[in-house]
N, C-alpha and C. Protein backbone atom coordinates (compact mmCIF):
# COMPACT_ATOMS: atom_id res chain seq x y z
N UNK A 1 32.90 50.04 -51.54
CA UNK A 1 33.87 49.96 -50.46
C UNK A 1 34.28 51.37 -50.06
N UNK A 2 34.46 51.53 -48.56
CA UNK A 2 34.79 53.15 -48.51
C UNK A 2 36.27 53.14 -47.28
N UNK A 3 36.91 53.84 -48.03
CA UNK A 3 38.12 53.89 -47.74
C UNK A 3 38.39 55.25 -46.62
N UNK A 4 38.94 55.46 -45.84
CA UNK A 4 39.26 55.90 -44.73
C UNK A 4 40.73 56.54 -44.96
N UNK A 5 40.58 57.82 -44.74
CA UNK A 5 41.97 58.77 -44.51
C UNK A 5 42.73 58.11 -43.48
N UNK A 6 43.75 57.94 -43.74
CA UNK A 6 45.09 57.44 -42.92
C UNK A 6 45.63 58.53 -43.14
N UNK A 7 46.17 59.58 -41.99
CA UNK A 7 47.10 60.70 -42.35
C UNK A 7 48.43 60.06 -42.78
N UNK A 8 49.04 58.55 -42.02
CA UNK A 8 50.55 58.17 -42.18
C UNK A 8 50.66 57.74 -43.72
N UNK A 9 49.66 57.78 -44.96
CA UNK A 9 50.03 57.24 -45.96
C UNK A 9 50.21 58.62 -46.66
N UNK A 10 50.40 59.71 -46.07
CA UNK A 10 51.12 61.09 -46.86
C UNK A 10 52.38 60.84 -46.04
N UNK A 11 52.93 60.16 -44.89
CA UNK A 11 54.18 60.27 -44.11
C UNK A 11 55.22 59.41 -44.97
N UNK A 12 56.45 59.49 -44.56
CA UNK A 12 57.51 58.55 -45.05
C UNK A 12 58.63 58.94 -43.85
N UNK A 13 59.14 57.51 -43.71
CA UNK A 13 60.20 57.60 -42.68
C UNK A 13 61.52 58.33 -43.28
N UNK A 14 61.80 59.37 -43.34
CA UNK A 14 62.93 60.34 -43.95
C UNK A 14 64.55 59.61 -43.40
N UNK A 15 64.77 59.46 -44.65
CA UNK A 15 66.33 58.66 -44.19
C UNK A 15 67.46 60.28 -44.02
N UNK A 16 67.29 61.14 -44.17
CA UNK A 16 67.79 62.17 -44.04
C UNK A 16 67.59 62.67 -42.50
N UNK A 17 66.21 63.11 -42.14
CA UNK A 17 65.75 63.38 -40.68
C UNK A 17 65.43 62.23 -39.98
N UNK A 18 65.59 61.01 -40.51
CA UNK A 18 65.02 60.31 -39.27
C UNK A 18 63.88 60.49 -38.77
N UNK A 19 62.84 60.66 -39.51
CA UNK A 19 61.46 61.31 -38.71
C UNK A 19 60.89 61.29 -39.66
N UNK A 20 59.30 60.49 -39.32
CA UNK A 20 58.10 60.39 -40.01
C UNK A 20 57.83 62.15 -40.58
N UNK A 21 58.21 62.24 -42.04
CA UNK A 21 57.83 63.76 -42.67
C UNK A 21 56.79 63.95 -43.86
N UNK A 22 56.10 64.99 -44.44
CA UNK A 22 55.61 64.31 -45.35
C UNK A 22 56.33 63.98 -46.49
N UNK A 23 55.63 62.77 -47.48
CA UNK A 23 56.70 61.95 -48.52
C UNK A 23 55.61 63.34 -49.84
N UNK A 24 57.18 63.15 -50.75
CA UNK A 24 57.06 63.75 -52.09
C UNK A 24 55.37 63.19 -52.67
N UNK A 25 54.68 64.22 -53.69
CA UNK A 25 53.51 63.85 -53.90
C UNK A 25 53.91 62.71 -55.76
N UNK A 26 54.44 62.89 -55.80
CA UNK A 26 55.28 62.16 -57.31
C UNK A 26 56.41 61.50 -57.43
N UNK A 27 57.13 60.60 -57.60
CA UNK A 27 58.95 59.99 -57.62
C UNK A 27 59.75 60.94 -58.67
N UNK A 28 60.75 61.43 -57.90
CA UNK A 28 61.26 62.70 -58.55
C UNK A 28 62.10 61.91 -59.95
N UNK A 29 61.62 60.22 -60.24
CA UNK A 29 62.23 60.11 -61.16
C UNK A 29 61.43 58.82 -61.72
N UNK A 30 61.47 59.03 -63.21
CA UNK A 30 60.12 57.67 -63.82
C UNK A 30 61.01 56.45 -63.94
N UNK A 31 61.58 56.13 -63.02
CA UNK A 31 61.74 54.92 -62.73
C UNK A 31 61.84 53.99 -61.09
N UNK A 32 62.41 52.85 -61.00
CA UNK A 32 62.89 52.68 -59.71
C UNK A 32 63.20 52.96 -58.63
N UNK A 33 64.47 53.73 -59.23
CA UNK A 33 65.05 54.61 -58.19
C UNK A 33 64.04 56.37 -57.91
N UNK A 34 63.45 56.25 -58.73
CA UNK A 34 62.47 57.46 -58.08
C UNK A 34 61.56 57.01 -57.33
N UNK A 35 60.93 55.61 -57.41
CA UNK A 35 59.47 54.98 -56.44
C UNK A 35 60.93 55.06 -54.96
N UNK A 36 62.04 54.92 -55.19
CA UNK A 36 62.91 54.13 -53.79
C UNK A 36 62.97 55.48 -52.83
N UNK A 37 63.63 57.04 -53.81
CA UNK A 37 63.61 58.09 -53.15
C UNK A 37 62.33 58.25 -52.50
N UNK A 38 61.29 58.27 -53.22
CA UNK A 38 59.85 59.14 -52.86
C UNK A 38 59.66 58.04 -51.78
N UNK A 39 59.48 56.80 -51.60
CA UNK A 39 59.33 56.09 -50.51
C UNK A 39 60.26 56.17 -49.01
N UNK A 40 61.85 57.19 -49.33
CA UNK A 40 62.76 57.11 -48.51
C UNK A 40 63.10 58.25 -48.03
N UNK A 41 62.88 59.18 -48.66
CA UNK A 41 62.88 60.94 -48.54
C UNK A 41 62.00 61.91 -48.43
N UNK A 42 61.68 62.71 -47.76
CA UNK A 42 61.22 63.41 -47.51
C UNK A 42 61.23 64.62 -48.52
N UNK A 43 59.38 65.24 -48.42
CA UNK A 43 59.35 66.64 -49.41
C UNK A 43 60.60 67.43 -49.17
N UNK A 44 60.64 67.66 -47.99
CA UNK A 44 61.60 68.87 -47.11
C UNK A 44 62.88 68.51 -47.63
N UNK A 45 63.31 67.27 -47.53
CA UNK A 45 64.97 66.74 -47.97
C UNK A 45 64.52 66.63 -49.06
N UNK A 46 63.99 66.40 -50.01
CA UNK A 46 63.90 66.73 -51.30
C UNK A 46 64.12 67.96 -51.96
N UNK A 47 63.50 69.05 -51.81
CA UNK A 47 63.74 70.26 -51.81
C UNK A 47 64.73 71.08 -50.90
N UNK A 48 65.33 70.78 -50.12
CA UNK A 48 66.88 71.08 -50.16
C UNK A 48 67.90 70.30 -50.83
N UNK A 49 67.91 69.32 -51.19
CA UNK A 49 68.38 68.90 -52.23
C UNK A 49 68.17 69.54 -53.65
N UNK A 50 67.66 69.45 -53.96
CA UNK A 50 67.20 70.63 -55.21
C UNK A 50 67.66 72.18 -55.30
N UNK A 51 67.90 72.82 -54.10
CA UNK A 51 68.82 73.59 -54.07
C UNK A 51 70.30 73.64 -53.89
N UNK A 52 70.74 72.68 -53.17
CA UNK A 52 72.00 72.44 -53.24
C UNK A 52 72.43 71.95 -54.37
N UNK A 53 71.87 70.95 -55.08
CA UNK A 53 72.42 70.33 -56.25
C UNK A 53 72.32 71.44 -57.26
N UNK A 54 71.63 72.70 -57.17
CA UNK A 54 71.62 74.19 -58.30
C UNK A 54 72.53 74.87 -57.77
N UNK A 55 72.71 74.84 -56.33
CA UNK A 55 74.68 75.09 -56.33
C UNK A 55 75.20 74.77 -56.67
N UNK A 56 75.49 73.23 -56.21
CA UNK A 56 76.86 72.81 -57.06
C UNK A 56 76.83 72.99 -58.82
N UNK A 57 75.60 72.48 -59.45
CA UNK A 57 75.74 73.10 -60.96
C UNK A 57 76.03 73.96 -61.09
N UNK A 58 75.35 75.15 -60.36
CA UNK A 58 76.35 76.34 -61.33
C UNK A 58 77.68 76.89 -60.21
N UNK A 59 78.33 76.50 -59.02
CA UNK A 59 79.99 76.99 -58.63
C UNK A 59 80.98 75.93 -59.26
N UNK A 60 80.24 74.68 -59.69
CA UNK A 60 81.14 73.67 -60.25
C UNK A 60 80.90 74.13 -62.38
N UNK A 61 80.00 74.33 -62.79
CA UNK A 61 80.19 74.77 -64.09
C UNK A 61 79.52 73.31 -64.65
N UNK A 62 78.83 72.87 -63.80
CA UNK A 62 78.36 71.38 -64.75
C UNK A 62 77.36 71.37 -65.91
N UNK A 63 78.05 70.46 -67.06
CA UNK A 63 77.09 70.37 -68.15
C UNK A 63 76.09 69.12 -67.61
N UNK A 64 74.66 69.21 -67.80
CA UNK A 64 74.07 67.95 -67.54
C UNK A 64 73.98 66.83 -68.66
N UNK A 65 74.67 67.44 -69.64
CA UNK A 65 74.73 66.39 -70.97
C UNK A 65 76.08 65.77 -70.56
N UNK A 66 76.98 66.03 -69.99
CA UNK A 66 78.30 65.38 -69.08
C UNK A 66 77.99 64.28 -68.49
N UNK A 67 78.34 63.09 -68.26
CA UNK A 67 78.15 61.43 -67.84
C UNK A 67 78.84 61.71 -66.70
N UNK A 68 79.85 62.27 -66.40
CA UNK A 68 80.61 62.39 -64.95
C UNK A 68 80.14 63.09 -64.28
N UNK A 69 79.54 64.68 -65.16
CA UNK A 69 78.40 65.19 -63.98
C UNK A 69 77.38 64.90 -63.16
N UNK A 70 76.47 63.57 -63.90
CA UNK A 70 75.19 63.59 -63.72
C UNK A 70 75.92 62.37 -62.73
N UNK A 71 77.14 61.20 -62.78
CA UNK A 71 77.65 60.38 -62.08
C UNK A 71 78.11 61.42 -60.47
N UNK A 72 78.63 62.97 -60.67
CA UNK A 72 78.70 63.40 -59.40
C UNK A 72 77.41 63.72 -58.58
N UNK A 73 76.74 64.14 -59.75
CA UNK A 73 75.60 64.81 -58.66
C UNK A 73 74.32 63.60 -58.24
N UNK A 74 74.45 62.79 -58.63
CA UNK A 74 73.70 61.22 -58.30
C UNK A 74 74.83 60.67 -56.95
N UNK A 75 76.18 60.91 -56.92
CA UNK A 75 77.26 60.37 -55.74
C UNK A 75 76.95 61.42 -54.82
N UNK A 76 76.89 63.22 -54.85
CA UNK A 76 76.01 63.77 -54.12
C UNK A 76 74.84 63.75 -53.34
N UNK A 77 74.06 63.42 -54.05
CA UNK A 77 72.77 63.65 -53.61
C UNK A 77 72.47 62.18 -52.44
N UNK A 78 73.28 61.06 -52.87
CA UNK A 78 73.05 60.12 -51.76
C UNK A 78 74.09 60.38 -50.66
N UNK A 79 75.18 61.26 -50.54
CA UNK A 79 75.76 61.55 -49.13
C UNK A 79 74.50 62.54 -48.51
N UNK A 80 74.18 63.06 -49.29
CA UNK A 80 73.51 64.58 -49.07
C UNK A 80 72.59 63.95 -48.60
N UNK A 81 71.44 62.97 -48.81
CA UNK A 81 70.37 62.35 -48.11
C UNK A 81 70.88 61.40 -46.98
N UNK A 82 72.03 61.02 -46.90
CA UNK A 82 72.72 60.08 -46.15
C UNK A 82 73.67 60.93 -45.27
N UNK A 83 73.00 61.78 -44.91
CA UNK A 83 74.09 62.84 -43.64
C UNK A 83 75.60 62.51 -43.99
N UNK A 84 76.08 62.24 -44.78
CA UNK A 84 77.14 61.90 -45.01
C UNK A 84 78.25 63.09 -45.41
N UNK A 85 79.35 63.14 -45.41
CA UNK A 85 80.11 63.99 -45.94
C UNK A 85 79.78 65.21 -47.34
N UNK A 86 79.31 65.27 -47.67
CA UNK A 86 78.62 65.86 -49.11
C UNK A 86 79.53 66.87 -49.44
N UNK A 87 80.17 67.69 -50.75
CA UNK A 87 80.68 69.04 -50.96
C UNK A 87 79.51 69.74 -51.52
N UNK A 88 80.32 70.94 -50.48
CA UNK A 88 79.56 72.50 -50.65
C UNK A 88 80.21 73.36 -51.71
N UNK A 89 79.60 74.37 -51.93
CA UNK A 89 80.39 75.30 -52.77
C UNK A 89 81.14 75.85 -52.02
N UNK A 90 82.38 76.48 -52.73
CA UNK A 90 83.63 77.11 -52.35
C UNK A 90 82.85 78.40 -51.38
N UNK A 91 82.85 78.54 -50.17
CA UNK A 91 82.90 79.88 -49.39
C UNK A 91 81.34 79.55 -48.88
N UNK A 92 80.78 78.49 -49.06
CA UNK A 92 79.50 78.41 -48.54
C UNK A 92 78.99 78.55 -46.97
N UNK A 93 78.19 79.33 -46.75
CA UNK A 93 78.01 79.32 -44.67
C UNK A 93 76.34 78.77 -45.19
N UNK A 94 76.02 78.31 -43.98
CA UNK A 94 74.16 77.72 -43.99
C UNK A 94 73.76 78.68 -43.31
N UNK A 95 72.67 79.27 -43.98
CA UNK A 95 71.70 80.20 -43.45
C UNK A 95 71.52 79.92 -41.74
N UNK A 96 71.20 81.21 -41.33
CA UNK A 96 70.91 81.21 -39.86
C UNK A 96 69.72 80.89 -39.72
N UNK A 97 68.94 79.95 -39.45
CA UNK A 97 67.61 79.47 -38.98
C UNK A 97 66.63 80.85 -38.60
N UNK A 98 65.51 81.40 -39.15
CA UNK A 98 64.69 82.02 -38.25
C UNK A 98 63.91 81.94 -36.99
């Protein structure tokens, strides 16, 4: 049987951009909720996520062995993919686009 490149099965509809982007090559987590992200998020919103959430760990001082931390930065990361309200670090500006 010979199977045929579909470029849209590297795409995923990005609940962050709204826009067919490419999807993560792995679920950033070995379970469920990692097949749900990698199917719902985008590489790009993935990896700004990954930097923001290494802000807030280190201007907030979070231990990841902490149950309330890993409960904030899991309540994070879904405003943060969900355009939603999210906190920044104290004095934070967003880079000027090149």
């Amino acid at each position: 049987m010979t199977t045929t490149f579909n470029p849209n099965d590297n795409l995923v509809m990005c609940r962050k951009y709204k826009q067919n982007l490419p999807k993560m090559a792995f679920p950033p987590f070995p379970n469920k909720m990692g097949e749900e992200i990698q199917n719902t998020v985008s590489d790009k919103a993935w990896k700004e996520w990954l930097e923001h959430q290494t802000m807030l760990i280190n201007e907030n001082h979070l231990s990841m062995i902490d149950p309330a931390a890993k409960n904030f930065l899991a309540e994070q990361r879904d405003l943060f993919l969900d355009n939603k309200d999210y906190e920044r670090p104290q004095g934070w500006k967003p880079q000027a686009e090149e």
